[in-house]
C-alpha atoms as a PDB file:
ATOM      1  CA  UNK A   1     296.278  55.042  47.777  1.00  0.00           C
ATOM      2  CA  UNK A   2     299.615  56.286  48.907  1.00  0.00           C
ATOM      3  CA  UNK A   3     300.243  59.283  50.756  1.00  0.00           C
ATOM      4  CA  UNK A   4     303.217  60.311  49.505  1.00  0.00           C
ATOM      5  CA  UNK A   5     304.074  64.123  49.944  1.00  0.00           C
ATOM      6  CA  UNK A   6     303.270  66.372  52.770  1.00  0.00           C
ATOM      7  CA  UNK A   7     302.495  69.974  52.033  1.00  0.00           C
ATOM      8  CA  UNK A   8     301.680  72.196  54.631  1.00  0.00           C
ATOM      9  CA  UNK A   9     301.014  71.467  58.689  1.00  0.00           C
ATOM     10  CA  UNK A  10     298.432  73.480  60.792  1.00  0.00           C
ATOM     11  CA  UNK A  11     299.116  74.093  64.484  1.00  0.00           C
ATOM     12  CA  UNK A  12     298.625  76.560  66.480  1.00  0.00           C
ATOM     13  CA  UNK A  13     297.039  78.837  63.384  1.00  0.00           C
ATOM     14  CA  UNK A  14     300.556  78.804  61.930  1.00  0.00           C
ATOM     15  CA  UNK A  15     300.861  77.228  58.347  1.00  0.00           C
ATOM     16  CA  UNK A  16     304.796  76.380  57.525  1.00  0.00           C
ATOM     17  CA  UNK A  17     305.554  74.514  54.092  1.00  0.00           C
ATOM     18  CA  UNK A  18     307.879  72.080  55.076  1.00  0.00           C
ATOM     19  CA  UNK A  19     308.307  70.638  51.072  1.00  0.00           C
ATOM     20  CA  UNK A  20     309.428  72.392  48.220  1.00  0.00           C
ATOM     21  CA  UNK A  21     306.735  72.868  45.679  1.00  0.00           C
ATOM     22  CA  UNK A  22     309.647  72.164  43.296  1.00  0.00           C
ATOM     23  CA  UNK A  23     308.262  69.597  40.708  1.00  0.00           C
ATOM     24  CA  UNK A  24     309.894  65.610  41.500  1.00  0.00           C
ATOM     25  CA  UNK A  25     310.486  63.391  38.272  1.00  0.00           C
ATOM     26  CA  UNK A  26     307.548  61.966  37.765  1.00  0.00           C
ATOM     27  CA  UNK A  27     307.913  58.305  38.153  1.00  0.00           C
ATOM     28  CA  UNK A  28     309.593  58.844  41.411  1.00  0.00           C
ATOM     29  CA  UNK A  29     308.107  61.640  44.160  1.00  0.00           C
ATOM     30  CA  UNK A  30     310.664  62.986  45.492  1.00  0.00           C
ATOM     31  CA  UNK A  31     308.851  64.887  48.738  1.00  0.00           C
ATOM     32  CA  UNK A  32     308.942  62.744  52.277  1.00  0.00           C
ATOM     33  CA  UNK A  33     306.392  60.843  52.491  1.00  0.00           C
ATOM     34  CA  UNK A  34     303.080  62.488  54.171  1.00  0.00           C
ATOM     35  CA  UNK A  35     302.320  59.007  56.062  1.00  0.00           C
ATOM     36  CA  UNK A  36     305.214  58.973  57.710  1.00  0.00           C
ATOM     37  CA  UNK A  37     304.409  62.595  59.041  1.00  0.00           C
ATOM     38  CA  UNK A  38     300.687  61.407  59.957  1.00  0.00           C
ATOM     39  CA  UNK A  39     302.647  58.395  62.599  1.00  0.00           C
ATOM     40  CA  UNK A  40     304.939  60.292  63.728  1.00  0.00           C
ATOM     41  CA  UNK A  41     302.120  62.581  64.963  1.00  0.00           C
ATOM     42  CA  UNK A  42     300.486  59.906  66.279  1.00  0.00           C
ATOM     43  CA  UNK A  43     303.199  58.060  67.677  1.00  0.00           C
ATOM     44  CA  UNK A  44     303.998  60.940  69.864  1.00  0.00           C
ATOM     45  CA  UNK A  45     300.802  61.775  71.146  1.00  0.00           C
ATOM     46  CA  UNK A  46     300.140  58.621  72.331  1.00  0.00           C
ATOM     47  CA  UNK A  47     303.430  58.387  74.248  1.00  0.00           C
ATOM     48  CA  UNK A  48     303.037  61.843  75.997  1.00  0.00           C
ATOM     49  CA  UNK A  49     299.397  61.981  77.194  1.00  0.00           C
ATOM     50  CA  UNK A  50     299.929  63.697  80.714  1.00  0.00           C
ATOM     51  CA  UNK A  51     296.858  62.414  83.105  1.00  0.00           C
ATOM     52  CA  UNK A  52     295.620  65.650  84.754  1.00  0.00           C
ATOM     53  CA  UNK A  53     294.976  63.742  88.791  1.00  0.00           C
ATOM     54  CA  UNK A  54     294.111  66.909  89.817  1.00  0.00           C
ATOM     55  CA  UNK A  55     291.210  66.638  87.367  1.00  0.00           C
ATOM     56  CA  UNK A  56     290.398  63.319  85.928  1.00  0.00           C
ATOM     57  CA  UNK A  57     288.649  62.256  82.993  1.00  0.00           C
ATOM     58  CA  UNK A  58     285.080  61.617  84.133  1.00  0.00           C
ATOM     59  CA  UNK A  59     281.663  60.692  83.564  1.00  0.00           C
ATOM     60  CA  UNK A  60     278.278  60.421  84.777  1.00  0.00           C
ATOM     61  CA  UNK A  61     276.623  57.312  83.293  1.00  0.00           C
ATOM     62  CA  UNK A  62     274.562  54.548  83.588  1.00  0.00           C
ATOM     63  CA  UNK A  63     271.824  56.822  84.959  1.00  0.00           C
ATOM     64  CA  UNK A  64     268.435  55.296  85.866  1.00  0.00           C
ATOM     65  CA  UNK A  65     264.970  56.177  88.022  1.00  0.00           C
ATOM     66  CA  UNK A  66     264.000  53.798  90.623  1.00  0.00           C
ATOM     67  CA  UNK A  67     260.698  53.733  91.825  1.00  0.00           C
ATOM     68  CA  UNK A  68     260.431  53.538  95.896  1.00  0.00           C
ATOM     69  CA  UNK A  69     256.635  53.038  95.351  1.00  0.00           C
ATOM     70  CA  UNK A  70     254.012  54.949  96.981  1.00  0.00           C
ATOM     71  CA  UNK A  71     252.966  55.057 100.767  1.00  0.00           C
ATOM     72  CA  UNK A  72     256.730  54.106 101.398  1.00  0.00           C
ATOM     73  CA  UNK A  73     256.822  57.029 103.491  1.00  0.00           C
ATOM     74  CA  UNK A  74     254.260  59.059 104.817  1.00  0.00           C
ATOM     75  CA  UNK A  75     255.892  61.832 106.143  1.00  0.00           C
ATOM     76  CA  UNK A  76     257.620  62.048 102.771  1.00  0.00           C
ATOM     77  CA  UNK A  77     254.316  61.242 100.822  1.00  0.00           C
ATOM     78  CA  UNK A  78     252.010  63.814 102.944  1.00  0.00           C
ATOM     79  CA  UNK A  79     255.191  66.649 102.154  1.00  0.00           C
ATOM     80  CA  UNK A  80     254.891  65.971  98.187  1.00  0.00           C
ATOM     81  CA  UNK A  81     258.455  64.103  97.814  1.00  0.00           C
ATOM     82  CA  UNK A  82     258.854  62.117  94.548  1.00  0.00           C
ATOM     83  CA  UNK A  83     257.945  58.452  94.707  1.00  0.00           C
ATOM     84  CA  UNK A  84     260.635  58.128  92.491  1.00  0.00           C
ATOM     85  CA  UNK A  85     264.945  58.049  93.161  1.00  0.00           C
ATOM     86  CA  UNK A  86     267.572  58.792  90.218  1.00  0.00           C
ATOM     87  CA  UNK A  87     270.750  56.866  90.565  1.00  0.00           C
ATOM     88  CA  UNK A  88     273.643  56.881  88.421  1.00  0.00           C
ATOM     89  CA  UNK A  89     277.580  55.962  88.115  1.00  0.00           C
ATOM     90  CA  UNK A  90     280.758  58.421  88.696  1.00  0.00           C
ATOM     91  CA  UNK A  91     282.981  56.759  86.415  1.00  0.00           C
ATOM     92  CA  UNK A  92     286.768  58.791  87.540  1.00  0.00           C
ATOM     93  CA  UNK A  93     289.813  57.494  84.899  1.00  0.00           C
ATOM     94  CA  UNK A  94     292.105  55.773  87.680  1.00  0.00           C
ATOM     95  CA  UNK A  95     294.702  54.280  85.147  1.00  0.00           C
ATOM     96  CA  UNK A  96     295.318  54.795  81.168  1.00  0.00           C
ATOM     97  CA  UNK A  97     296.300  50.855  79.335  1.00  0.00           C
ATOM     98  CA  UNK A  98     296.561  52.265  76.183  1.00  0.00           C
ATOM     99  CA  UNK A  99     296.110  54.994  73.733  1.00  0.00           C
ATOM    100  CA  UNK A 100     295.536  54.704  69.908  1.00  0.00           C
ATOM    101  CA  UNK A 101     295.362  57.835  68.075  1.00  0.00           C
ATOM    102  CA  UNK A 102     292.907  57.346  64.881  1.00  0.00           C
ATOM    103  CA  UNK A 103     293.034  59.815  61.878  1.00  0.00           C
ATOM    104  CA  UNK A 104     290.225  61.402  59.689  1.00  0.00           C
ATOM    105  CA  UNK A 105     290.899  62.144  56.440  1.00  0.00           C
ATOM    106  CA  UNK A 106     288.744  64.690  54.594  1.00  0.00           C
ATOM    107  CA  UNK A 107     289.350  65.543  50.830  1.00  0.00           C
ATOM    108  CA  UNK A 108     290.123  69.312  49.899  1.00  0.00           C
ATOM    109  CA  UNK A 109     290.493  68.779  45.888  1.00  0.00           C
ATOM    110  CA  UNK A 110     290.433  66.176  43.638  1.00  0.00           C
ATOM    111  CA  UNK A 111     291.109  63.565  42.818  1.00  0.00           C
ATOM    112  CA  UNK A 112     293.046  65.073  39.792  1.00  0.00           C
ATOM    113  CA  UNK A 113     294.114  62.577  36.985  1.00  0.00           C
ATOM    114  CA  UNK A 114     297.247  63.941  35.966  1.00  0.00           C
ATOM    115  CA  UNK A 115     297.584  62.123  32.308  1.00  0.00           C
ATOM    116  CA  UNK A 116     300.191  65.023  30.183  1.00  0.00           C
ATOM    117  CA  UNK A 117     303.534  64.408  29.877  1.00  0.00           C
ATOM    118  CA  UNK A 118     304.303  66.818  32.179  1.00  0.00           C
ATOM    119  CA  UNK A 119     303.531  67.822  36.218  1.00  0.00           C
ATOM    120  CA  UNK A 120     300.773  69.425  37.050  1.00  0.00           C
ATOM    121  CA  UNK A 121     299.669  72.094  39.803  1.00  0.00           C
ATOM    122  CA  UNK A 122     296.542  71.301  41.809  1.00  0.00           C
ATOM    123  CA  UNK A 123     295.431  73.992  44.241  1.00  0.00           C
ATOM    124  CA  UNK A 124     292.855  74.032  47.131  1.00  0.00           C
ATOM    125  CA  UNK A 125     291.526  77.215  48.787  1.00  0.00           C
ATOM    126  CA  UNK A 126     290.316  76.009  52.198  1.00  0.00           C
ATOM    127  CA  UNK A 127     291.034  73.175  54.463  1.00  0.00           C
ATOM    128  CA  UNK A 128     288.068  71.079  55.857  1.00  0.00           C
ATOM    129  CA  UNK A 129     288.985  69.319  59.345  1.00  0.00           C
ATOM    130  CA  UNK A 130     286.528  66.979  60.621  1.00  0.00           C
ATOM    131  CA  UNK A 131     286.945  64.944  63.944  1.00  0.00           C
ATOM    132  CA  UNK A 132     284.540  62.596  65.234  1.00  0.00           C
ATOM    133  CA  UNK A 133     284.887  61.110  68.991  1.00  0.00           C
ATOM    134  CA  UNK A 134     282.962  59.501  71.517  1.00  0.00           C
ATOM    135  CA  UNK A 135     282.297  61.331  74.761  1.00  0.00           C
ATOM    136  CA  UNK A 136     278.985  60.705  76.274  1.00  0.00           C
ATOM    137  CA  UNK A 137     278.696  62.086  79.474  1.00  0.00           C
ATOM    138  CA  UNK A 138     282.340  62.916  80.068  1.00  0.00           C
ATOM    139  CA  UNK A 139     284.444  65.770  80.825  1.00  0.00           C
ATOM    140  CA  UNK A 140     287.920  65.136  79.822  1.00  0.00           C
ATOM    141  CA  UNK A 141     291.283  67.126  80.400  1.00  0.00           C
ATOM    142  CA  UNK A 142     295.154  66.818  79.519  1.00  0.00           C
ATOM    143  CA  UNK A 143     297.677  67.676  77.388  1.00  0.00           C
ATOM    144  CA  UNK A 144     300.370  66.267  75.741  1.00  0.00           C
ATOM    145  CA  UNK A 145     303.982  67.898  74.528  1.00  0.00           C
ATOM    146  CA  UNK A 146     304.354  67.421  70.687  1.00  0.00           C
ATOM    147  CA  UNK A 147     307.692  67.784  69.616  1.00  0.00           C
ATOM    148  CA  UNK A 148     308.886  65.911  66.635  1.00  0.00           C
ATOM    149  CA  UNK A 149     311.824  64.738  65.272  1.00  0.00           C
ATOM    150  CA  UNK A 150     310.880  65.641  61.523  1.00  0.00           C
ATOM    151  CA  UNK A 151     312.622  68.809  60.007  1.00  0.00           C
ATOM    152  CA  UNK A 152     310.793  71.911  59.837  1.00  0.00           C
ATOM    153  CA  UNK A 153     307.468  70.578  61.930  1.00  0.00           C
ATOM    154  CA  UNK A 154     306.199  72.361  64.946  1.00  0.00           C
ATOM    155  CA  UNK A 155     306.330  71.965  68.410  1.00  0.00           C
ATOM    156  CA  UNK A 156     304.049  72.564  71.415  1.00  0.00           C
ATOM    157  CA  UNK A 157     300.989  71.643  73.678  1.00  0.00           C
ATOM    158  CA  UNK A 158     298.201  69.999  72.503  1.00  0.00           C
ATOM    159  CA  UNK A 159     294.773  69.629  74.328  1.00  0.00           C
ATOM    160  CA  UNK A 160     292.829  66.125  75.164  1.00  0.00           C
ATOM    161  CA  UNK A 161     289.315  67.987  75.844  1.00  0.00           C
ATOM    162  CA  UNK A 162     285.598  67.244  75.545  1.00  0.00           C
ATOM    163  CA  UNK A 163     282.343  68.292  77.407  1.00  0.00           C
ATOM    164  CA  UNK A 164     279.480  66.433  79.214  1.00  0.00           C
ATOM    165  CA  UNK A 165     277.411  65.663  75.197  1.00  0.00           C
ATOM    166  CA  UNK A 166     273.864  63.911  75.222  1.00  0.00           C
ATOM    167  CA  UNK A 167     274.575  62.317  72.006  1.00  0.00           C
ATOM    168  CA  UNK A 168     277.249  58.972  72.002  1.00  0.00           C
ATOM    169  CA  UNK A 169     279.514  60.719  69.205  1.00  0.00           C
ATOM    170  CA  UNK A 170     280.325  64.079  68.702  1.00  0.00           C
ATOM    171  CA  UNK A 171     281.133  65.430  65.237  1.00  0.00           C
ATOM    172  CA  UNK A 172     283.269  68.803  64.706  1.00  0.00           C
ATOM    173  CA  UNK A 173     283.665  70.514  61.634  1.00  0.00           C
ATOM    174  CA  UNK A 174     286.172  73.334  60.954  1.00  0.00           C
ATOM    175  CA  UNK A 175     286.776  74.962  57.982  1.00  0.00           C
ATOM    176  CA  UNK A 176     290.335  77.435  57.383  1.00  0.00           C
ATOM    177  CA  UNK A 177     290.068  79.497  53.965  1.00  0.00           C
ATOM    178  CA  UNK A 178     293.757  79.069  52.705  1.00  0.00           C
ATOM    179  CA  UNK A 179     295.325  78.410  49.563  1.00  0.00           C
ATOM    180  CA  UNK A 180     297.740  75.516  48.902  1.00  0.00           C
ATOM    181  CA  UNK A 181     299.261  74.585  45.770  1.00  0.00           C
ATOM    182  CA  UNK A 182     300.734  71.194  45.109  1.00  0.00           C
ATOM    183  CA  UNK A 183     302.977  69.572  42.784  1.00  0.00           C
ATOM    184  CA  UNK A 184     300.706  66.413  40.987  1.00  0.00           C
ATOM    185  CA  UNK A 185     303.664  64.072  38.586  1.00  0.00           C
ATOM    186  CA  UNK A 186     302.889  62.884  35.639  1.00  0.00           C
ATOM    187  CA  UNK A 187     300.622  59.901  35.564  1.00  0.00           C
ATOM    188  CA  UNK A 188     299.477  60.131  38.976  1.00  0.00           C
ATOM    189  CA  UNK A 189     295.895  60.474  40.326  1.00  0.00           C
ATOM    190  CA  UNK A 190     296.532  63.371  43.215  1.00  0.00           C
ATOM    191  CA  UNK A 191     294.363  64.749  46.410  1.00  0.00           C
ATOM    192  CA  UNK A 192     294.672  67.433  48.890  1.00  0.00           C
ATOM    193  CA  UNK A 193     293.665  66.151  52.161  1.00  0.00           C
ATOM    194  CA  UNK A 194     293.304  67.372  55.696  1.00  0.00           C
ATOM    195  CA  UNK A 195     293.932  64.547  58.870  1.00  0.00           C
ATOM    196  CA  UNK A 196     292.894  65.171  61.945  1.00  0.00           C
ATOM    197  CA  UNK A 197     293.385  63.117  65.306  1.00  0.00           C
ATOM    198  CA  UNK A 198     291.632  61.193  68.061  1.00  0.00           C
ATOM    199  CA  UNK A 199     292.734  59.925  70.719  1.00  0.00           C
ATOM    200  CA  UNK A 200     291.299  56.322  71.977  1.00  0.00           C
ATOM    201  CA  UNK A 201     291.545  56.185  75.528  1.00  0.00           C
ATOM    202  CA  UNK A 202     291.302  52.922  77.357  1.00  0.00           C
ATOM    203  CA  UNK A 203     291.801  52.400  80.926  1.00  0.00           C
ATOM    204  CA  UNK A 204     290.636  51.749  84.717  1.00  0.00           C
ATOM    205  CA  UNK A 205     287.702  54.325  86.581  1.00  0.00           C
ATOM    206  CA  UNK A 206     286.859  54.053  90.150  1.00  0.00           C
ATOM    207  CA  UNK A 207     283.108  53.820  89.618  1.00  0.00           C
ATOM    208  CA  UNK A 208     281.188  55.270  92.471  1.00  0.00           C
ATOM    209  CA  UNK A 209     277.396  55.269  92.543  1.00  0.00           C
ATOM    210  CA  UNK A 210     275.195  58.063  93.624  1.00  0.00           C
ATOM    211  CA  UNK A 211     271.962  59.032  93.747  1.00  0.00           C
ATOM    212  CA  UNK A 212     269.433  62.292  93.755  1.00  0.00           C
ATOM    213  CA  UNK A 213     266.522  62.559  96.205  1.00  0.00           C
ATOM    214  CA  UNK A 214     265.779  65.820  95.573  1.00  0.00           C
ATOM    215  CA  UNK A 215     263.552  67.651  98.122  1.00  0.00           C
ATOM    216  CA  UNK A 216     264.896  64.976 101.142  1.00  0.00           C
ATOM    217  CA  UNK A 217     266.958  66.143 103.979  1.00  0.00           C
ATOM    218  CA  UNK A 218     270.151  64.696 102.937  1.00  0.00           C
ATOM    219  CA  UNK A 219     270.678  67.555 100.156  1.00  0.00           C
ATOM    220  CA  UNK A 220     270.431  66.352  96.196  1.00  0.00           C
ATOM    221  CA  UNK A 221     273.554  64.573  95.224  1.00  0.00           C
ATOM    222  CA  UNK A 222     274.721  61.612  97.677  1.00  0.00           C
ATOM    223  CA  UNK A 223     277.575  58.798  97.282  1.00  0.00           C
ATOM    224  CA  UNK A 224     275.618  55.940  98.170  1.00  0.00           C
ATOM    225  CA  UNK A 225     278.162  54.430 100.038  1.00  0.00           C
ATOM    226  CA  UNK A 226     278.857  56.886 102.411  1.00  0.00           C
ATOM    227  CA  UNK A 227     275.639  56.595 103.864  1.00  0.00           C
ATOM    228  CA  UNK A 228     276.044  55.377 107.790  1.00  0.00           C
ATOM    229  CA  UNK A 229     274.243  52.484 106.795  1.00  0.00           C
ATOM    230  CA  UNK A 230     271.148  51.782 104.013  1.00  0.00           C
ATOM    231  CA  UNK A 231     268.465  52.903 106.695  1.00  0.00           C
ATOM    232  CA  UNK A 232     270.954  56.450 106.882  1.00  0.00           C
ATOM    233  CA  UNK A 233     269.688  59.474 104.599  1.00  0.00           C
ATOM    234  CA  UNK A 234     266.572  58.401 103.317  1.00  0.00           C
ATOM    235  CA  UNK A 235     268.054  55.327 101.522  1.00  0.00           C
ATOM    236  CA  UNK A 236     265.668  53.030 104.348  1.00  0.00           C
ATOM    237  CA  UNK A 237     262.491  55.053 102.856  1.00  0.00           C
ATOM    238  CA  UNK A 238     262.972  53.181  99.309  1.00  0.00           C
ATOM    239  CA  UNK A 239     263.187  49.579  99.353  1.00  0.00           C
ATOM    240  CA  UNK A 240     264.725  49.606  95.753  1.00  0.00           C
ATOM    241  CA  UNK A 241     267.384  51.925  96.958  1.00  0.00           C
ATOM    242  CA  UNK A 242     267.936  50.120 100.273  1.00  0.00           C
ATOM    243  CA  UNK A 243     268.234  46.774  98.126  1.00  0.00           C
ATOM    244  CA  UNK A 244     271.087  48.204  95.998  1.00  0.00           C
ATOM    245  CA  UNK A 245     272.775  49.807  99.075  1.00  0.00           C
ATOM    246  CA  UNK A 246     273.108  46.172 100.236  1.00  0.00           C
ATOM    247  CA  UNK A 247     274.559  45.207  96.899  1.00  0.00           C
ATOM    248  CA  UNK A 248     276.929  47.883  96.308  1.00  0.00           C
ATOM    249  CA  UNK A 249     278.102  48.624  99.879  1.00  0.00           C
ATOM    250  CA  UNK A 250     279.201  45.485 100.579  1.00  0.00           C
ATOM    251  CA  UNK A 251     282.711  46.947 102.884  1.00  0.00           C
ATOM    252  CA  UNK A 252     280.668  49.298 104.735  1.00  0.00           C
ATOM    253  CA  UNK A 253     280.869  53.129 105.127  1.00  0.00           C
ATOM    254  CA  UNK A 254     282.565  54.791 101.956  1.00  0.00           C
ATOM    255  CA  UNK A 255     283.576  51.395 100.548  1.00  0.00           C
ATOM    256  CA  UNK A 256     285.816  51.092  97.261  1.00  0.00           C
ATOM    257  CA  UNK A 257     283.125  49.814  94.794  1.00  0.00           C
ATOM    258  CA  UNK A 258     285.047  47.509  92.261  1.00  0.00           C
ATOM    259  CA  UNK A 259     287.034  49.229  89.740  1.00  0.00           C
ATOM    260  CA  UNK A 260     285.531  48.638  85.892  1.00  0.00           C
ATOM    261  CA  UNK A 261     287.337  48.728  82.486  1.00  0.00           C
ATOM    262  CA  UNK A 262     286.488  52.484  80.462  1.00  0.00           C
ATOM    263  CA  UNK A 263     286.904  53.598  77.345  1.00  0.00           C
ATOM    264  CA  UNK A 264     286.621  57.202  75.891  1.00  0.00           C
ATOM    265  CA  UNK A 265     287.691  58.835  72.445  1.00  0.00           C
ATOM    266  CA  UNK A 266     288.533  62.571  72.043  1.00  0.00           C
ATOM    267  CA  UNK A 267     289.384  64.863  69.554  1.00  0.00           C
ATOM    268  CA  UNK A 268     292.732  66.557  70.083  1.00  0.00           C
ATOM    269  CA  UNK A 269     293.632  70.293  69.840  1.00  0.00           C
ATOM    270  CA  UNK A 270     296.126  72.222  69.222  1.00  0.00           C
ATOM    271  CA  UNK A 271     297.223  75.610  71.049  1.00  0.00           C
ATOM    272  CA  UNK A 272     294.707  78.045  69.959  1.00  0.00           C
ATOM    273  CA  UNK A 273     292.012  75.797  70.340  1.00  0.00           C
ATOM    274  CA  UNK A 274     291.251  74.625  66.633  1.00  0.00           C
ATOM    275  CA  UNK A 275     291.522  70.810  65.828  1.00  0.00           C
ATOM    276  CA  UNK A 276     295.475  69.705  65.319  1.00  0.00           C
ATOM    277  CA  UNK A 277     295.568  69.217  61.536  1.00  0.00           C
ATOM    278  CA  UNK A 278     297.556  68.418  59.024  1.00  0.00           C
ATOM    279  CA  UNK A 279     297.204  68.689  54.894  1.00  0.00           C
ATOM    280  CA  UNK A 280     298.548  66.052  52.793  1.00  0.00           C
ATOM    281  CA  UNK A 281     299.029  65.819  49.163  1.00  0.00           C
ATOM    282  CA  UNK A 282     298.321  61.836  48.482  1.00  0.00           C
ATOM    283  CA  UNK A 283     299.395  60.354  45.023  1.00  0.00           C
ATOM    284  CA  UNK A 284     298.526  57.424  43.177  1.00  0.00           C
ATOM    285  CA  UNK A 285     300.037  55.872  40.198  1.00  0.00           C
ATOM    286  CA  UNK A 286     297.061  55.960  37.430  1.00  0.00           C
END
């Protein structure tokens, strides 16, 4: 299927027709083609991702109970303390390697076989945008400028957000009631889609592991490795905890644990905090 035509652009709850509904010979479209529009979007908002250091992409993963066993402790076992230690990983986006922006496609209308002699009109009265990312356990910030180079498209700040999610995608669905016409040509098959993005982040995280002994002296959430040493804070009352002190801490007090490759994917937004869209009329030859 080719996209060939681009009809309208949403961003920032502004809709500008930026191709004349004016009807193009029919063996040869005459409106810019809508793919072209789609990567120059995406071209841009990979280049222009702007890392918020003051906030970082993060997440908590990797999370896990270790059992310290009973009796480990007296004191701790006569006071009602859990026999049991949650640790997890503070994975912090150090360094970005790459960005791919992926597009979603939903269908509006049609497809409508245009088979007369003559063009046709196909209309759609709402836009569907659906974006699908993975975000797992992270909080993600940023923006990114968008200005293209394309005649008559708009320019701004987009968003790079998610929440902490319990699920491993996240699906969002919004639907803007607004009607579009569209010029089909003769003997083409023709759809009104809406394309959204997603940005594919790939990069370095520091990766930091803490844990939760809730109830012990030392508070609830502690960096493991900034523990004195593993007998420091309670970690010397759970063998299992002790034993990955020794593997993780190898430097000593507040040591750099290794960093480890990450990988997130987000859906991106526009100004007013709706998903950055853009409707496409797509033709294809019957």
């Amino acid at each position: 299927m080719l996209r060939t035509s681009i009809f309208t652009i949403c961003f920032a709850l502004v809709w500008s027709t930026v191709a004349s509904s004016t009807a193009p010979a029919a063996s040869t479209p005459s409106i810019a083609s809508a793919q072209d529009v789609v990567n120059e979007y995406n071209n841009v908002l990979a280049k222009n991702y702007k890392l918020d250091t003051s906030n970082r992409p993060n997440s908590r993963q990797n999370i896990r109970k270790l059992n310290c066993g009973t009796g480990t402790n007296r004191l701790r076992e006569r006071m009602g303390y859990p026999d049991t230690v949650e640790v997890w990983d503070w994975n912090t986006l150090a360094s970005i390697t790459q960005i791919d922006i992926v597009n979603h496609y939903t269908t509006d209308v049609g497809p409508e076989i245009n088979t007369g002699p003559n063009d046709s009109t196909i209309k759609a009265i709402m836009s569907t945008a659906v974006a699908q990312a993975s975000t797992e356990g992270w909080v993600i910030g940023g923006t990114a400028s968008l200005t293209l180079g394309s005649k008559d498209l708009p320019s701004g700040t987009v968003t790079f957000s998610a929440q902490h999610t319990s699920t491993s995608t996240t699906t969002i669905t919004e639907t803007e009631t607004v009607e579009y016409d569209a010029t089909c040509p003769a003997g083409y098959t023709c759809s009104i889609e809406t394309v959204t993005f997603v940005a594919n982040i790939v990069g370095t995280c520091y990766n930091q592991t803490w844990f939760d002994f809730s109830g012990y002296n030392v508070g609830t959430d502690v960096q493991l490795c900034s523990l004195l040493n593993d007998k420091d804070g309670g970690a010397g009352d759970c063998p299992v905890l002790s034993t990955l002190y020794d593997h993780v801490c190898t430097h000593g007090v507040g040591t750099s644990q290794p960093n480890i490759p990450c990988e997130v994917s987000t859906p991106i937004w526009n100004e007013s905090g709706n998903l950055l869209s853009v409707v496409v009329v797509t033709t294809q030859k019957n």
